[in-house]
C-alpha atoms as a PDB file:
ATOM      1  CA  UNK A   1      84.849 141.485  81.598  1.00  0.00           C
ATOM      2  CA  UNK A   2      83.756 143.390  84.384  1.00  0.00           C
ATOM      3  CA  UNK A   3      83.054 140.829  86.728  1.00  0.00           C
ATOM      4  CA  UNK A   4      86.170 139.063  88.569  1.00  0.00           C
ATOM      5  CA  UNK A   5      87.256 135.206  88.720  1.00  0.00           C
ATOM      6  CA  UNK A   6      87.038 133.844  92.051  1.00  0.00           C
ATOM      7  CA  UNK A   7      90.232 132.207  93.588  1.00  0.00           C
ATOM      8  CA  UNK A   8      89.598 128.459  94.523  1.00  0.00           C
ATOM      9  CA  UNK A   9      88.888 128.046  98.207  1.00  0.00           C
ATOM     10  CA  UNK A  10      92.665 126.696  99.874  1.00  0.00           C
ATOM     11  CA  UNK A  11      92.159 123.072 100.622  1.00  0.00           C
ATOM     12  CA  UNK A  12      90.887 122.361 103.971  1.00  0.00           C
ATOM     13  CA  UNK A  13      93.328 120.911 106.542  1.00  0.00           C
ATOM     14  CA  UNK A  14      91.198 121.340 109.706  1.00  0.00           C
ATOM     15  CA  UNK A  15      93.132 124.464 110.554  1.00  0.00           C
ATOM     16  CA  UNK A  16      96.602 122.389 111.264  1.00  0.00           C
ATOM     17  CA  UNK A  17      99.913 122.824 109.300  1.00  0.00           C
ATOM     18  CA  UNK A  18     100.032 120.367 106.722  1.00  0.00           C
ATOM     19  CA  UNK A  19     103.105 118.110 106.986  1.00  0.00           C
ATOM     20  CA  UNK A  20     104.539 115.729 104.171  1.00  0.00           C
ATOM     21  CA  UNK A  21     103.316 112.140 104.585  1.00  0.00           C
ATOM     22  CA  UNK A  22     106.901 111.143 103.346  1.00  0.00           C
ATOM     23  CA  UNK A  23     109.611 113.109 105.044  1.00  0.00           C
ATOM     24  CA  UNK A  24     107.454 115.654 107.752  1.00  0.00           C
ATOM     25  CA  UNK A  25     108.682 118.638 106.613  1.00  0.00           C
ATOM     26  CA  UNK A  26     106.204 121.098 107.491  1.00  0.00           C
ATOM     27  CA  UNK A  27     104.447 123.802 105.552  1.00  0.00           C
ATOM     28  CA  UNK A  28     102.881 126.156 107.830  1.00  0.00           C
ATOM     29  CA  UNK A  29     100.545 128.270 105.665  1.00  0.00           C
ATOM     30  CA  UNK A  30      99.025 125.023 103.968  1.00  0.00           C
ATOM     31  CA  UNK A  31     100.764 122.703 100.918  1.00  0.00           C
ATOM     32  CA  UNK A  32     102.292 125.379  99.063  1.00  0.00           C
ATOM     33  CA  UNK A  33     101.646 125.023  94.502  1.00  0.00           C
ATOM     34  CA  UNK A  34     104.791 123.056  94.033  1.00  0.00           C
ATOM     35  CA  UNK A  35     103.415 119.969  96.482  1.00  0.00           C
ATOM     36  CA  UNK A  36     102.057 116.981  95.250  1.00  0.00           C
ATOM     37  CA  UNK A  37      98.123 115.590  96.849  1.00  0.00           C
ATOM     38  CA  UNK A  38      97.640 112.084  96.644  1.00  0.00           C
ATOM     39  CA  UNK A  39      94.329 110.347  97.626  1.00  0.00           C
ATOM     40  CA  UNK A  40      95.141 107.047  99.215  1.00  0.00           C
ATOM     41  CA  UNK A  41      92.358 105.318 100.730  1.00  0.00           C
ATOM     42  CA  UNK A  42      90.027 108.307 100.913  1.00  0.00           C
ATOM     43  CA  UNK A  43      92.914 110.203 102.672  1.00  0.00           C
ATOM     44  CA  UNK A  44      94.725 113.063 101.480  1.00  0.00           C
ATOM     45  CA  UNK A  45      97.987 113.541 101.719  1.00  0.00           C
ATOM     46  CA  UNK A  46     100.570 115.753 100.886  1.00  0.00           C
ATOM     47  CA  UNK A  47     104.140 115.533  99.726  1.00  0.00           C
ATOM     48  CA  UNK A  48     107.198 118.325  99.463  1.00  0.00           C
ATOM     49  CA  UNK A  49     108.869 118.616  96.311  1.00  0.00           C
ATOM     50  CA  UNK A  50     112.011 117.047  97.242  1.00  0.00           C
ATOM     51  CA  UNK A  51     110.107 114.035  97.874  1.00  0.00           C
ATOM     52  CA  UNK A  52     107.475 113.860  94.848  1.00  0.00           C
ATOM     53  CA  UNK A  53     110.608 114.578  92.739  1.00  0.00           C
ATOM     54  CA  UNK A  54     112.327 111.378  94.412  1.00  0.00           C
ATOM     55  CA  UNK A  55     109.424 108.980  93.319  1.00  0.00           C
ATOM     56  CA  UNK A  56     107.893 110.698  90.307  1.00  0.00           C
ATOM     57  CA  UNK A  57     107.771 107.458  88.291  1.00  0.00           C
ATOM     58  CA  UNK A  58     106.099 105.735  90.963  1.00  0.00           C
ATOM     59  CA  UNK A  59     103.060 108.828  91.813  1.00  0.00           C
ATOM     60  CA  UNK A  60     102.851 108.387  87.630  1.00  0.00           C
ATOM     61  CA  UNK A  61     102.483 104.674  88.015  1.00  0.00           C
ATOM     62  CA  UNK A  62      99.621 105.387  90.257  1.00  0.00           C
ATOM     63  CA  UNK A  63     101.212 103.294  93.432  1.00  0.00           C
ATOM     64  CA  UNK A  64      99.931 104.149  96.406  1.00  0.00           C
ATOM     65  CA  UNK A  65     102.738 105.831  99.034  1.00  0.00           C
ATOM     66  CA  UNK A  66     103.605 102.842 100.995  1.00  0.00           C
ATOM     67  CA  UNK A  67     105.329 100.887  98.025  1.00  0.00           C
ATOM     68  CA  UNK A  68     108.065 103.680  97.244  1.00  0.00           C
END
């Protein structure tokens, strides 16, 4: 128990804000825990609460971002 856990490296975003794919609202400091990632065509991308919330049945559906 002596040793300590490592935090996970934040995920690299080329040293640019990351912006929601959906709306643009921006998040300055990187996607903050509350943001949904999405893989779409070996791209990340990010999206606020507000709009993950919006189109939760569809991210659990597994449809890609451009049909919500």
């Amino acid at each position: 128990m002596d040793q300590s856990n490592p935090h996970p490296a934040p995920p690299a975003t080329g040293g640019r804000a990351v912006v929601c794919a959906r709306c643009g609202t921006p998040a300055p400091e990187g996607p903050p825990p509350t943001w949904t990632c999405s893989v779409e065509n070996g791209t990340r991308q990010y999206f606020c609460v507000d709009c993950a919330r919006a189109n939760l049945r569809a991210i659990e559906g597994r449809l890609d971002s451009s049909w919500w």
